[in-house]
Protein backbone atom coordinates (compact mmCIF):
# COMPACT_ATOMS: atom_id res chain seq x y z
CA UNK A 1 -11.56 -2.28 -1.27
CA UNK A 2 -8.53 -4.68 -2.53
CA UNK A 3 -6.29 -3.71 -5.54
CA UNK A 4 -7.90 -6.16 -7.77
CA UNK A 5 -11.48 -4.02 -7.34
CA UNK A 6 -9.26 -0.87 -8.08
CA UNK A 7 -7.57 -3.00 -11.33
CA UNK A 8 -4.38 -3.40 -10.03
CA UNK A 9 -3.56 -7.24 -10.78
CA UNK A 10 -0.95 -9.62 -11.55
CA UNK A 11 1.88 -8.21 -9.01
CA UNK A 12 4.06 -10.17 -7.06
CA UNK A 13 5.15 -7.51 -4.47
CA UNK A 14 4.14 -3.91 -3.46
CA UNK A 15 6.24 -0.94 -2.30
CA UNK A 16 5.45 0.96 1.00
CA UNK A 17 6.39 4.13 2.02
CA UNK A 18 6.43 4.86 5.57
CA UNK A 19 7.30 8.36 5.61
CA UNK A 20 8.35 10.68 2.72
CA UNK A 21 9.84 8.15 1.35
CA UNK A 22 12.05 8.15 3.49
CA UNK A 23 12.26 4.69 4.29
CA UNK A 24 10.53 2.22 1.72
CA UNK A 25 9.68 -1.64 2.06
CA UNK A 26 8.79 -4.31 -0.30
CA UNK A 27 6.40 -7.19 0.94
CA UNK A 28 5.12 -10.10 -1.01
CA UNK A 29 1.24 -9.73 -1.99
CA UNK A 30 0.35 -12.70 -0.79
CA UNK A 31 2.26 -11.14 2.92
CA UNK A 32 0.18 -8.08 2.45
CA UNK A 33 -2.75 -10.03 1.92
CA UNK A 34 -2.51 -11.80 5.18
CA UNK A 35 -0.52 -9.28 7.34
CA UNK A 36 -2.20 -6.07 6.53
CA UNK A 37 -3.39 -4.90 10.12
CA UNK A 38 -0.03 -6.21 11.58
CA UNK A 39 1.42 -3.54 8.97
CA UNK A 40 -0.76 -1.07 9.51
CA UNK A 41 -1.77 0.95 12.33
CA UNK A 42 -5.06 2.99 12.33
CA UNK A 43 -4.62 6.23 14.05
CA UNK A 44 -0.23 6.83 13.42
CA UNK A 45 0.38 5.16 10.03
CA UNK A 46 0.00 7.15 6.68
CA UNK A 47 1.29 4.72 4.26
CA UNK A 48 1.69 4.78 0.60
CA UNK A 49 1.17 1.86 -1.81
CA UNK A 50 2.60 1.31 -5.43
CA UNK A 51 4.32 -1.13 -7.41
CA UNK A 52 8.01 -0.37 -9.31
CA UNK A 53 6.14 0.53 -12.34
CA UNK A 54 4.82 3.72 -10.37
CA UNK A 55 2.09 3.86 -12.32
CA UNK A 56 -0.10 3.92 -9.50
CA UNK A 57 -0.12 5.07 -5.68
CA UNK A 58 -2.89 3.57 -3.10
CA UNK A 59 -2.16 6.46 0.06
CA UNK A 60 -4.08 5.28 3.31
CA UNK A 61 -4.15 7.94 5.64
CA UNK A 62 -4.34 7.07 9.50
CA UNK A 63 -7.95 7.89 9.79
CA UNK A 64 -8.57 4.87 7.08
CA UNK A 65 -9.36 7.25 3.96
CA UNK A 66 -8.22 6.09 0.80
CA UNK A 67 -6.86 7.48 -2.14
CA UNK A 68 -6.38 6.08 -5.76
CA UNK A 69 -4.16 7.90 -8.12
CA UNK A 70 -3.36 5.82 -11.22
């Protein structure tokens, strides 16, 4: 799946949260894009995706299940 499939498009950046958002990063698309499984580790990370219209969230648990809200 890639944001574009789920008609997210046209964003320069994209928020993480790590951890009840806690603690929450920006990275360039194009860095997510190429860096994904550096970000994100299967079986510890829960991450949460959006942009800073937060009209969206992309949650990827650590088992790899997605969620869409929009």
């Amino acid at each position: 799946i890639t944001l574009h499939d789920i008609g997210i498009n046209h964003l320069s950046e994209v928020l993480f949260n790590w951890y009840q958002f806690k603690r929450i990063d920006a990275f360039g698309i194009n860095d997510l894009d190429k860096y994904f499984h550096d970000i994100w580790f299967p079986s510890s990370d829960d991450i949460d995706l959006f942009d800073r219209t937060l009209n969206w969230i992309l949650s990827i648990r650590h088992d790899g299940c997605i969620t869409f809200c929009n």
